[in-house]
PDB file of N, CA and C in Angstrom:
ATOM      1  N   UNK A   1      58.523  58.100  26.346  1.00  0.00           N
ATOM      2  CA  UNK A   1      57.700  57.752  25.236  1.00  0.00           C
ATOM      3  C   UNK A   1      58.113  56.397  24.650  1.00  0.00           C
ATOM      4  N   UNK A   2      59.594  55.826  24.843  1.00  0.00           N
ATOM      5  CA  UNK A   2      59.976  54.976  23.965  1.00  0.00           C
ATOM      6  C   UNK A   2      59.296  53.387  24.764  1.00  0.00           C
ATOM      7  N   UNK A   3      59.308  53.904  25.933  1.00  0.00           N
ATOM      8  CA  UNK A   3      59.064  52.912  27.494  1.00  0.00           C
ATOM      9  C   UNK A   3      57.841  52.430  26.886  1.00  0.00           C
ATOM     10  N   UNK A   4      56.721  53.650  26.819  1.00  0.00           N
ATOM     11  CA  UNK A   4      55.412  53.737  26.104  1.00  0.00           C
ATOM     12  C   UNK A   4      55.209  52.709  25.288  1.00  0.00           C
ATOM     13  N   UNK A   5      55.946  53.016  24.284  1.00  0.00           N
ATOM     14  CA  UNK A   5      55.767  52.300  22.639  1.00  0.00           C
ATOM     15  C   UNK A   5      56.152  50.850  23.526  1.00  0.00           C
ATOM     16  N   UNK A   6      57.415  50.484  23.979  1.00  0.00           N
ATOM     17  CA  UNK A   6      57.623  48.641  24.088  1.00  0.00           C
ATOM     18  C   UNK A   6      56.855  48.656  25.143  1.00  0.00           C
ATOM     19  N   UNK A   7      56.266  48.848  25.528  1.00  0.00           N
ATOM     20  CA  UNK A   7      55.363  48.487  26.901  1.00  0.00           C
ATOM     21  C   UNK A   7      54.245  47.901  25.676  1.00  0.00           C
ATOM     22  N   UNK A   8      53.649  48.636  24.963  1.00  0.00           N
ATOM     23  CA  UNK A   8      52.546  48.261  23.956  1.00  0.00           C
ATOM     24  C   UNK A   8      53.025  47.277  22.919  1.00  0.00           C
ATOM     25  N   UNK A   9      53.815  47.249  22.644  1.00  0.00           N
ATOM     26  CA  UNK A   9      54.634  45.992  21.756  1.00  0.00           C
ATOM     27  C   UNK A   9      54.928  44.914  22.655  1.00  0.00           C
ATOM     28  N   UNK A  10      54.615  45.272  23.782  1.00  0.00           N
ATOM     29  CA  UNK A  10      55.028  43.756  24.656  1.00  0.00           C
ATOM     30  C   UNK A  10      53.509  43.312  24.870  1.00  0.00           C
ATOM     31  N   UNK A  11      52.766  44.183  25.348  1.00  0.00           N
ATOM     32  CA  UNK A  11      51.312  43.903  25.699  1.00  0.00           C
ATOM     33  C   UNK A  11      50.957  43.228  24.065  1.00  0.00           C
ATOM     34  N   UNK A  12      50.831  43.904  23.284  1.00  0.00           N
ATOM     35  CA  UNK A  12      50.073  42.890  21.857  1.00  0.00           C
ATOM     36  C   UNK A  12      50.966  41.990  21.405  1.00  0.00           C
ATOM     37  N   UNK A  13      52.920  41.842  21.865  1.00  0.00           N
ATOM     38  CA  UNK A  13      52.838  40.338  21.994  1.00  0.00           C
ATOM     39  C   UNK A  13      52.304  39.507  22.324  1.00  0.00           C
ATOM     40  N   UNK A  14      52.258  39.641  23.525  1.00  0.00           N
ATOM     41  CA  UNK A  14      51.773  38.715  24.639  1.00  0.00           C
ATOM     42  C   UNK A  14      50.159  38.285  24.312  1.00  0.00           C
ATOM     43  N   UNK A  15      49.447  39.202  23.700  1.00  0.00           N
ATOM     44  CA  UNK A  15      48.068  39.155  23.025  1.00  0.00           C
ATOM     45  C   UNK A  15      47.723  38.532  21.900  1.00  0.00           C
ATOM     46  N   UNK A  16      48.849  38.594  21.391  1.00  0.00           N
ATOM     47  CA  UNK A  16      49.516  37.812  19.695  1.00  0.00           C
ATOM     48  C   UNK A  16      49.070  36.093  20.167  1.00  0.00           C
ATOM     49  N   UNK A  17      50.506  36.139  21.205  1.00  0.00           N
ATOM     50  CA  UNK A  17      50.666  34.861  21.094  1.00  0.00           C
ATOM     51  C   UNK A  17      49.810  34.346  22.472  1.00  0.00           C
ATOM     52  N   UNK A  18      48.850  34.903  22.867  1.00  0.00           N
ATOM     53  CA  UNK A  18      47.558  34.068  23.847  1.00  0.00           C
ATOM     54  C   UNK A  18      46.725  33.899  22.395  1.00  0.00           C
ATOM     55  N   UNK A  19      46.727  34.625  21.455  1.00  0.00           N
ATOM     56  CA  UNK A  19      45.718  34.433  20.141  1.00  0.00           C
ATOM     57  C   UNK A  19      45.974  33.188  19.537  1.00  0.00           C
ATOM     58  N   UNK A  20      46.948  33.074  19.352  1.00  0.00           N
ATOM     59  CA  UNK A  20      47.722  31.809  18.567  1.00  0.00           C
ATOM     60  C   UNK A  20      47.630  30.443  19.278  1.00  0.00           C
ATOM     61  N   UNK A  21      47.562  30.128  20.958  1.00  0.00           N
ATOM     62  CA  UNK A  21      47.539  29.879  21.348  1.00  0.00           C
ATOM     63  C   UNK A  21      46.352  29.164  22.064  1.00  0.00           C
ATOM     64  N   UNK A  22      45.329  30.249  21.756  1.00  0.00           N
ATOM     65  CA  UNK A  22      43.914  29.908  21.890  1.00  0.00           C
ATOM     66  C   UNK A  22      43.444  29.449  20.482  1.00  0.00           C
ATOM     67  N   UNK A  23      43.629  30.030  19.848  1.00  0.00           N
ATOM     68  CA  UNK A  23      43.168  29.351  17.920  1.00  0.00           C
ATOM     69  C   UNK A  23      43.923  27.804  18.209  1.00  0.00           C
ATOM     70  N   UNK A  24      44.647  27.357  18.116  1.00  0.00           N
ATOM     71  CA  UNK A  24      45.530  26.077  18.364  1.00  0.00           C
ATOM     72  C   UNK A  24      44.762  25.461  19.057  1.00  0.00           C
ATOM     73  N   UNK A  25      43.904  25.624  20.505  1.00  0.00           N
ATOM     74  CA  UNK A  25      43.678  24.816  21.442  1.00  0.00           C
ATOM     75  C   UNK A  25      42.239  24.668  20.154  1.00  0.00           C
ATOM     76  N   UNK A  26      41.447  25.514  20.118  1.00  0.00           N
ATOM     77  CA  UNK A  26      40.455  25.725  19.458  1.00  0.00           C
ATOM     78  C   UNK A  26      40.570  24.837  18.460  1.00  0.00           C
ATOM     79  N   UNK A  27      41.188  24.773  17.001  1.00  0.00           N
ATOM     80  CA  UNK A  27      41.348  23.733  16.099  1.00  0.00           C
ATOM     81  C   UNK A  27      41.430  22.349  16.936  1.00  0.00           C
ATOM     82  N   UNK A  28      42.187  22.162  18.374  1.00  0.00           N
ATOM     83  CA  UNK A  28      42.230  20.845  18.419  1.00  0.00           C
ATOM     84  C   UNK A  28      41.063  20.235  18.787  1.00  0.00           C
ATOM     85  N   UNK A  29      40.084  21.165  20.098  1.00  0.00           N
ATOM     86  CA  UNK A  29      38.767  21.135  19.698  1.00  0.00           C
ATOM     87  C   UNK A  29      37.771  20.898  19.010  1.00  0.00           C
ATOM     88  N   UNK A  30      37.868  21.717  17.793  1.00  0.00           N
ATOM     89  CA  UNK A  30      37.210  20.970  16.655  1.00  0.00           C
ATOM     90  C   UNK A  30      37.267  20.018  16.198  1.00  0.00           C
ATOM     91  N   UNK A  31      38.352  19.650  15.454  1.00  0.00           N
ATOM     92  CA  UNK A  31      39.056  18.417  15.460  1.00  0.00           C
ATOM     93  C   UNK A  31      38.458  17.180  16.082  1.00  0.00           C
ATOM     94  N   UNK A  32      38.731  17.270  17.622  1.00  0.00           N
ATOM     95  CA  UNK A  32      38.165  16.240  18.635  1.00  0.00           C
ATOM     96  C   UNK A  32      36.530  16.098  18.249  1.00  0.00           C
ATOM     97  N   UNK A  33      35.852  17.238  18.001  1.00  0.00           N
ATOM     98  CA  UNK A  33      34.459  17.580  17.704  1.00  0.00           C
ATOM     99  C   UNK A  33      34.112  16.784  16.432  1.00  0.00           C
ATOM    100  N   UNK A  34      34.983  16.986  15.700  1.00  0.00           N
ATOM    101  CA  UNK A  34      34.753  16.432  14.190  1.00  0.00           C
ATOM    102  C   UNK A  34      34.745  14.731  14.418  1.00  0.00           C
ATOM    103  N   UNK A  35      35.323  14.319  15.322  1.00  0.00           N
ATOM    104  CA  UNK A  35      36.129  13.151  14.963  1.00  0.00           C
ATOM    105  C   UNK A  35      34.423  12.645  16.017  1.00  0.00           C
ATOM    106  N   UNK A  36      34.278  12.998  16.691  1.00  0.00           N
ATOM    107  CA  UNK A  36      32.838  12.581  17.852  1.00  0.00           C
ATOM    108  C   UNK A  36      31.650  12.872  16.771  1.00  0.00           C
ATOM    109  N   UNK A  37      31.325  13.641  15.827  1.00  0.00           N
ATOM    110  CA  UNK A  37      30.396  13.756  14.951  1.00  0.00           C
ATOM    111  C   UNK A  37      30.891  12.815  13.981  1.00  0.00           C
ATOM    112  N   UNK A  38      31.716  12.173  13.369  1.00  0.00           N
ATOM    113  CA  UNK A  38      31.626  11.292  12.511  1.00  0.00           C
ATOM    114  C   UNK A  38      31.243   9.724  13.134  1.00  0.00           C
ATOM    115  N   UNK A  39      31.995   9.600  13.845  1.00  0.00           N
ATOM    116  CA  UNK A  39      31.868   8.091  15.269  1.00  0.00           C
ATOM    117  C   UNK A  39      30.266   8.218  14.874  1.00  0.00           C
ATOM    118  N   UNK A  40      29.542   9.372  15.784  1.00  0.00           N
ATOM    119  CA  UNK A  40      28.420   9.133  15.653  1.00  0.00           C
ATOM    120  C   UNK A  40      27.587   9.207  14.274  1.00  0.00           C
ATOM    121  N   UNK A  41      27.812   9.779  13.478  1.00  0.00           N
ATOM    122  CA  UNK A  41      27.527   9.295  11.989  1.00  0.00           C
ATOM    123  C   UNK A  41      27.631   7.884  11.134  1.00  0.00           C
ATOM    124  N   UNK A  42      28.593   7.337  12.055  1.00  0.00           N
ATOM    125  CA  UNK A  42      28.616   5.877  11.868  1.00  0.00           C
ATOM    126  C   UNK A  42      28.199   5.164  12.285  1.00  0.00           C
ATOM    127  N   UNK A  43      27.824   5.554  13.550  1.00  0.00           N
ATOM    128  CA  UNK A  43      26.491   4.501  14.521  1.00  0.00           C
ATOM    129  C   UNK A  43      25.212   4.479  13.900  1.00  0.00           C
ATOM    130  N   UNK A  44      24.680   5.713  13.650  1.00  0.00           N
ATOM    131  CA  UNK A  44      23.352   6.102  13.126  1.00  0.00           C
ATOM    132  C   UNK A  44      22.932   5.681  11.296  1.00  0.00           C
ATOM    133  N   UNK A  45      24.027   5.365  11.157  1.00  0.00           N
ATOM    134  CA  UNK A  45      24.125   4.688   9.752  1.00  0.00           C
ATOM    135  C   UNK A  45      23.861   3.210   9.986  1.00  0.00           C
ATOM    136  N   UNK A  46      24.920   3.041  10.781  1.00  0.00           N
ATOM    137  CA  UNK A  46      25.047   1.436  11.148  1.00  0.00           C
ATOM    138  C   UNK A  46      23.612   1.073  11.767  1.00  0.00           C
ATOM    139  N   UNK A  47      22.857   1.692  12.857  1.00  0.00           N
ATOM    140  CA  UNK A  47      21.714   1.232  13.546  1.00  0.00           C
ATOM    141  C   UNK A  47      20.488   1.294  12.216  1.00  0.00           C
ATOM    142  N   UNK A  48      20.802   2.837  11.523  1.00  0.00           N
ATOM    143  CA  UNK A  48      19.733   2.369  10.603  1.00  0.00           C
ATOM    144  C   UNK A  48      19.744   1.085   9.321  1.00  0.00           C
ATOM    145  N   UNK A  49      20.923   0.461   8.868  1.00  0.00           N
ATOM    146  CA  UNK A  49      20.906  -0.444   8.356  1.00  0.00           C
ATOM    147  C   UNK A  49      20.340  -1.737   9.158  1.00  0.00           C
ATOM    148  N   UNK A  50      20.853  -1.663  10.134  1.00  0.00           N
ATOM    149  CA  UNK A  50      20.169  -2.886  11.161  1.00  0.00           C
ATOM    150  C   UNK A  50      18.742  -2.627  11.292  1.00  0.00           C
ATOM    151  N   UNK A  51      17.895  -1.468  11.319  1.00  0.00           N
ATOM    152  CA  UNK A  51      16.870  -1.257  11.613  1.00  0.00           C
ATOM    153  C   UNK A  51      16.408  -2.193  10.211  1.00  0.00           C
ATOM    154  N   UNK A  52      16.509  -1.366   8.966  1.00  0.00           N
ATOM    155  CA  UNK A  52      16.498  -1.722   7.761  1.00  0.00           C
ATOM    156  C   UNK A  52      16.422  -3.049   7.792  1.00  0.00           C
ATOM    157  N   UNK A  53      17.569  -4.022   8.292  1.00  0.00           N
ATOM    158  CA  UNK A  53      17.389  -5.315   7.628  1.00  0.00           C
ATOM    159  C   UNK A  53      16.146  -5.529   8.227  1.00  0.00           C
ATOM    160  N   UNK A  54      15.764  -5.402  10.026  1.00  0.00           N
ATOM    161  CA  UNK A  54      14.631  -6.037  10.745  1.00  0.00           C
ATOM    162  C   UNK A  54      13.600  -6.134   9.996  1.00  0.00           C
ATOM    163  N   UNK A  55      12.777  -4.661   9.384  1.00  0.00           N
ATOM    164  CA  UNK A  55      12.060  -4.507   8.877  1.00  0.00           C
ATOM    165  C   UNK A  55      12.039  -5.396   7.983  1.00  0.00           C
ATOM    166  N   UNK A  56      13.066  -5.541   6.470  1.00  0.00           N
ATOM    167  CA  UNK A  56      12.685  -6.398   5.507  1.00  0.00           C
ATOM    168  C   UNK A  56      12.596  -7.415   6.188  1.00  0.00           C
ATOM    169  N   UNK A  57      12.868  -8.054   7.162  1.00  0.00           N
ATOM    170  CA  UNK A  57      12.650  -9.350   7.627  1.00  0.00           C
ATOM    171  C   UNK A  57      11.302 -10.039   7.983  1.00  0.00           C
ATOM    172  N   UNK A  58      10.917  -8.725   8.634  1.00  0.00           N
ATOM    173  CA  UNK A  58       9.766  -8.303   9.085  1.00  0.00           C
ATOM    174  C   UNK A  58       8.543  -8.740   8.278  1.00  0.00           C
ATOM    175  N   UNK A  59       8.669  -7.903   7.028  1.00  0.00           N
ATOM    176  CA  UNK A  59       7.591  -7.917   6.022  1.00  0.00           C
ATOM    177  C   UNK A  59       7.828  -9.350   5.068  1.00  0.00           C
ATOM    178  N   UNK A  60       8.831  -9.953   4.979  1.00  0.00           N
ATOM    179  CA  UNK A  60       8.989 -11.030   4.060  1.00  0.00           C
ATOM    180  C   UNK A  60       8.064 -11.932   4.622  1.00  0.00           C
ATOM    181  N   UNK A  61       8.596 -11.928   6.235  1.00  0.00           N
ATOM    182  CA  UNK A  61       7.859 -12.911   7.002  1.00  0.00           C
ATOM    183  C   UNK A  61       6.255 -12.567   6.971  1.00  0.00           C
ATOM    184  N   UNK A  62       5.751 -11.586   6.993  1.00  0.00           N
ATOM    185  CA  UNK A  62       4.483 -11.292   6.982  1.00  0.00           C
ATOM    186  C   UNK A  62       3.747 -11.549   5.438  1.00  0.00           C
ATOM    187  N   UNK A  63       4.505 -11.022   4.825  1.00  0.00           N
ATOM    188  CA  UNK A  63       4.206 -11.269   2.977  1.00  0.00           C
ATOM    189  C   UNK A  63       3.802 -12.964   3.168  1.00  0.00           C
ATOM    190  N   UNK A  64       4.774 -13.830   3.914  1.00  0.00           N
ATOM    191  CA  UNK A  64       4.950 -15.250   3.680  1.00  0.00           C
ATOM    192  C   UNK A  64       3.575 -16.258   4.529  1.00  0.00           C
ATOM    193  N   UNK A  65       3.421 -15.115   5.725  1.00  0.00           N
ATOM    194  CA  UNK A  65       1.925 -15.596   6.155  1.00  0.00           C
ATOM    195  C   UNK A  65       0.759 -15.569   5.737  1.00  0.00           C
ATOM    196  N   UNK A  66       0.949 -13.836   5.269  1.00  0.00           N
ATOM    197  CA  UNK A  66      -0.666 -13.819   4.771  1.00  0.00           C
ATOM    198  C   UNK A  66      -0.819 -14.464   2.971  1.00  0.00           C
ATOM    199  N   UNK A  67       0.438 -14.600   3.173  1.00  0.00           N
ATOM    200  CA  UNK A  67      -0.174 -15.911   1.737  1.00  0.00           C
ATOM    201  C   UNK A  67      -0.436 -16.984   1.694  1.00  0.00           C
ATOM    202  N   UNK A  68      -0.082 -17.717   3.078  1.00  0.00           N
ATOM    203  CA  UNK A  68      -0.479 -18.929   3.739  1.00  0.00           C
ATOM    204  C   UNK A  68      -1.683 -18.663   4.041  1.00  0.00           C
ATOM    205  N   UNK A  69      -2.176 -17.705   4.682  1.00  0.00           N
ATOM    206  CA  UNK A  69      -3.847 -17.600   4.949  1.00  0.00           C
ATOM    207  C   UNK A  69      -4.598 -17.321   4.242  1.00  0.00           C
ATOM    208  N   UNK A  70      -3.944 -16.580   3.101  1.00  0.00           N
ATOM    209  CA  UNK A  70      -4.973 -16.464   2.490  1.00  0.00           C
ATOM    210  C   UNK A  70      -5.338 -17.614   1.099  1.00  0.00           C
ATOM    211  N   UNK A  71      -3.840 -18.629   1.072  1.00  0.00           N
ATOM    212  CA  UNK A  71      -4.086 -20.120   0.496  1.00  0.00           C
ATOM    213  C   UNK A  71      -5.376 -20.674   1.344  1.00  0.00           C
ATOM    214  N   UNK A  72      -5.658 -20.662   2.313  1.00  0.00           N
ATOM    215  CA  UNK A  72      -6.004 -21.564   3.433  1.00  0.00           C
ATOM    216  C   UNK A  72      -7.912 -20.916   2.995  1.00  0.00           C
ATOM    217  N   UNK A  73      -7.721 -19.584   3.205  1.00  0.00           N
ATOM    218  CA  UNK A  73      -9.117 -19.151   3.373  1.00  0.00           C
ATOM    219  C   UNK A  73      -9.575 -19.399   1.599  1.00  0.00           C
ATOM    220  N   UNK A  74      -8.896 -19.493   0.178  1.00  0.00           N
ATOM    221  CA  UNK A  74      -9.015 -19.902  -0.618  1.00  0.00           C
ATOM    222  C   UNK A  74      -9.647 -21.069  -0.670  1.00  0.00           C
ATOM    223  N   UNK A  75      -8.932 -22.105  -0.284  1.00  0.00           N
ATOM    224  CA  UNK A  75      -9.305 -23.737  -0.308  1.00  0.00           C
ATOM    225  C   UNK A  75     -10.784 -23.626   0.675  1.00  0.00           C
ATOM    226  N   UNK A  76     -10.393 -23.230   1.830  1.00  0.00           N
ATOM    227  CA  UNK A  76     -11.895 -23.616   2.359  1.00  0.00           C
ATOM    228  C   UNK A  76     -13.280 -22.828   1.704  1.00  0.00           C
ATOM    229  N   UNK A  77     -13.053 -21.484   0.973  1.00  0.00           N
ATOM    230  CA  UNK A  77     -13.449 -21.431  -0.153  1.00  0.00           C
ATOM    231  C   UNK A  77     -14.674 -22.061  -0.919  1.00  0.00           C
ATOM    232  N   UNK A  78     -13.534 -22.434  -1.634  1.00  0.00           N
ATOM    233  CA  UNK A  78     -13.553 -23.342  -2.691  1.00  0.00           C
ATOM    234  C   UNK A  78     -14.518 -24.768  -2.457  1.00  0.00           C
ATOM    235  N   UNK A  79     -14.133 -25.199  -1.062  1.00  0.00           N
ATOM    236  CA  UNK A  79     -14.567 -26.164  -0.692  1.00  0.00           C
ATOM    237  C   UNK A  79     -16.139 -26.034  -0.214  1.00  0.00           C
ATOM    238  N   UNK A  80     -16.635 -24.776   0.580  1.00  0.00           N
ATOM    239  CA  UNK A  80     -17.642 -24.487   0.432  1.00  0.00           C
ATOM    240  C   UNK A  80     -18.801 -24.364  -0.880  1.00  0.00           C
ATOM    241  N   UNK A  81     -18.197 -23.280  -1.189  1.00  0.00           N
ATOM    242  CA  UNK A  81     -18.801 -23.559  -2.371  1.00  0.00           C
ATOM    243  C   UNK A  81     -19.370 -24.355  -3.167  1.00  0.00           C
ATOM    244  N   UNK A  82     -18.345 -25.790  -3.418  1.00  0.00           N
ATOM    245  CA  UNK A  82     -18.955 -26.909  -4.212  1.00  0.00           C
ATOM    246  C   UNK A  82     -19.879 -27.533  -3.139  1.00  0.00           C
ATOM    247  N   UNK A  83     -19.779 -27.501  -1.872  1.00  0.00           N
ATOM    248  CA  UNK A  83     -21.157 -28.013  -0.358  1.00  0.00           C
ATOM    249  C   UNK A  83     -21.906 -27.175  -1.308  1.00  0.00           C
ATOM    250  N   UNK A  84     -21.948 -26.021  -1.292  1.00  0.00           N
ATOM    251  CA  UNK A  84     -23.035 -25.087  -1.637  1.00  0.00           C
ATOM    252  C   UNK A  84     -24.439 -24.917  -2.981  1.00  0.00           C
ATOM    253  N   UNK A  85     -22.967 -25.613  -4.089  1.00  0.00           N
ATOM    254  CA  UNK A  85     -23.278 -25.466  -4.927  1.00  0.00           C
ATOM    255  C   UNK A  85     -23.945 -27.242  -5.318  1.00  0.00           C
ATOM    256  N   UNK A  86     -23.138 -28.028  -4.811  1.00  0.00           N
ATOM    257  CA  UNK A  86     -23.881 -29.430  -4.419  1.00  0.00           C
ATOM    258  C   UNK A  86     -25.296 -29.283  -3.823  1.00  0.00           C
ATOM    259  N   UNK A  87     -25.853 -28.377  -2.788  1.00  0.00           N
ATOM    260  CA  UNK A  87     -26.878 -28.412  -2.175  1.00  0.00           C
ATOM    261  C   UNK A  87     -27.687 -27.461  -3.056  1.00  0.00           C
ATOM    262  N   UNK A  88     -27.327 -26.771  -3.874  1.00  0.00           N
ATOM    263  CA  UNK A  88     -28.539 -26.021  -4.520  1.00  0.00           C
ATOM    264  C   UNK A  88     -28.404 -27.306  -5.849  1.00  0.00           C
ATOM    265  N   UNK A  89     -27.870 -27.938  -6.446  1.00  0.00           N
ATOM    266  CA  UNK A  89     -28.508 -29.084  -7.228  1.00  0.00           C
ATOM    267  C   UNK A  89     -29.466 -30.104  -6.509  1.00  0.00           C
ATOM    268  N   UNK A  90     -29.521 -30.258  -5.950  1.00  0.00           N
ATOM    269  CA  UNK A  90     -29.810 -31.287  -5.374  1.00  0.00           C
ATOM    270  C   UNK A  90     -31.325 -30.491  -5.042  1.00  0.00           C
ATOM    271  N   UNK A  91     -31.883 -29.545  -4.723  1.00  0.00           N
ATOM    272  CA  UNK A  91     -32.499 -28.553  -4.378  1.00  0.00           C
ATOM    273  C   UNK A  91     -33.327 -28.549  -5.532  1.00  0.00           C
ATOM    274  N   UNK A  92     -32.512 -28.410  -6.870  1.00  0.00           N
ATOM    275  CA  UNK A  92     -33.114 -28.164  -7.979  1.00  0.00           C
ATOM    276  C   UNK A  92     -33.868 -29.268  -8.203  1.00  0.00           C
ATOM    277  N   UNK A  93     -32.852 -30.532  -8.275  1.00  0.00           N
ATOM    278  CA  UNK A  93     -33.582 -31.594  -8.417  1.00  0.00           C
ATOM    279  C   UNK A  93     -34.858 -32.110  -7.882  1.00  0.00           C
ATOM    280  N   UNK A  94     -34.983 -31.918  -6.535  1.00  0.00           N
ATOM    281  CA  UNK A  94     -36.122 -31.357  -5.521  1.00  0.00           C
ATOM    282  C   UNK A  94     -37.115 -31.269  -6.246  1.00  0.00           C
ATOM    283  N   UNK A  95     -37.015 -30.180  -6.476  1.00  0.00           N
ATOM    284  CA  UNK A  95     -37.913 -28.868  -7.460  1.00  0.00           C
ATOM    285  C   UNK A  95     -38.515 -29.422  -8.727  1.00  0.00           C
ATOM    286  N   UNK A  96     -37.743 -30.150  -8.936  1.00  0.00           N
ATOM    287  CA  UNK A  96     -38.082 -31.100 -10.044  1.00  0.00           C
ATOM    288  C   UNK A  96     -38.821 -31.963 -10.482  1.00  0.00           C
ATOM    289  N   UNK A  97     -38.426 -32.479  -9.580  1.00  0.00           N
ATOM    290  CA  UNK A  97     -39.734 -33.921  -9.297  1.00  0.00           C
ATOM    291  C   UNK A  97     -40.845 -33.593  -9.078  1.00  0.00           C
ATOM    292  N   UNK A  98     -40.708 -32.403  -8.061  1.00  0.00           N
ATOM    293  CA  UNK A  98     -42.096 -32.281  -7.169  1.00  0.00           C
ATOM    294  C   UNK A  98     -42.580 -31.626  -8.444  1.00  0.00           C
ATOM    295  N   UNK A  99     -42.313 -31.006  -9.565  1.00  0.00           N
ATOM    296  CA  UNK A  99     -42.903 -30.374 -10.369  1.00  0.00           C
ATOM    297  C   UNK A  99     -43.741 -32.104 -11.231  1.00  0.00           C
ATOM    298  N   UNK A 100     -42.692 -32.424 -11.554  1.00  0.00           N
ATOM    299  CA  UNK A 100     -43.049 -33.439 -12.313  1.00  0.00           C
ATOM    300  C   UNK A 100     -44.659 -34.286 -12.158  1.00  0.00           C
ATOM    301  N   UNK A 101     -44.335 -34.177 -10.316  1.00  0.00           N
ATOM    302  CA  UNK A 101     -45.527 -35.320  -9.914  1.00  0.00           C
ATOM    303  C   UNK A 101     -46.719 -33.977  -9.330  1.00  0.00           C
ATOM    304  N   UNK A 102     -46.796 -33.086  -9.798  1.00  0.00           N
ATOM    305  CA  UNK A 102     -47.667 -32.041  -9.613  1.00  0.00           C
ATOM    306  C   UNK A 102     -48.575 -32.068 -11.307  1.00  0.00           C
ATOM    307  N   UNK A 103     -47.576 -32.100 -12.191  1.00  0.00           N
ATOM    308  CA  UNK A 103     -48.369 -32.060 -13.446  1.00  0.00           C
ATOM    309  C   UNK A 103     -49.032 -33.143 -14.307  1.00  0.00           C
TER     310      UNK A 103
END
């Protein structure tokens, strides 16, 4: 019986310390795991700031065109207009005369 009993005290040593042994490998595991999830937490930070700047770059530059075009489509505009508005005086004046030498 006594054979019994240390036979079983040797077996859940030995079970003890494969436990201890495997938990240990396990933490270093994690560990290694932890340390590969942060790395990559720092890339994905880092790429999205870079993404980030492109973009604002992106839009400044675009903000900076279409205000150039739309200066541009302003002036020519503008410039129409007074053609336009030159040719309907002139029109009027037209209109004018011919009234004049009608009455």
């Amino acid at each position: 019986m006594e054979q019994l009993l240390f036979f079983g005290l040797g077996v859940t040593s030995v079970f003890a310390v494969a436990g201890v042994v495997a938990m240990f490998r396990s933490q270093q595991k994690i560990a290694d795991m932890q340390s590969q999830i942060d790395s990559l937490e720092r890339s994905v930070w880092d790429t999205n700031d870079s993404v980030q700047k492109e973009l604002d770059e992106l839009d400044r530059q675009l903000d900076s065109r279409l205000d150039k075009l739309e200066a541009r489509f302003d002036s020519r505009f503008t410039d129409h207009a007074s053609f336009v508005d030159g040719i309907l005086e002139s029109v009027d004046k037209v209109k004018q005369k011919l009234k004049e030498r009608t009455v």
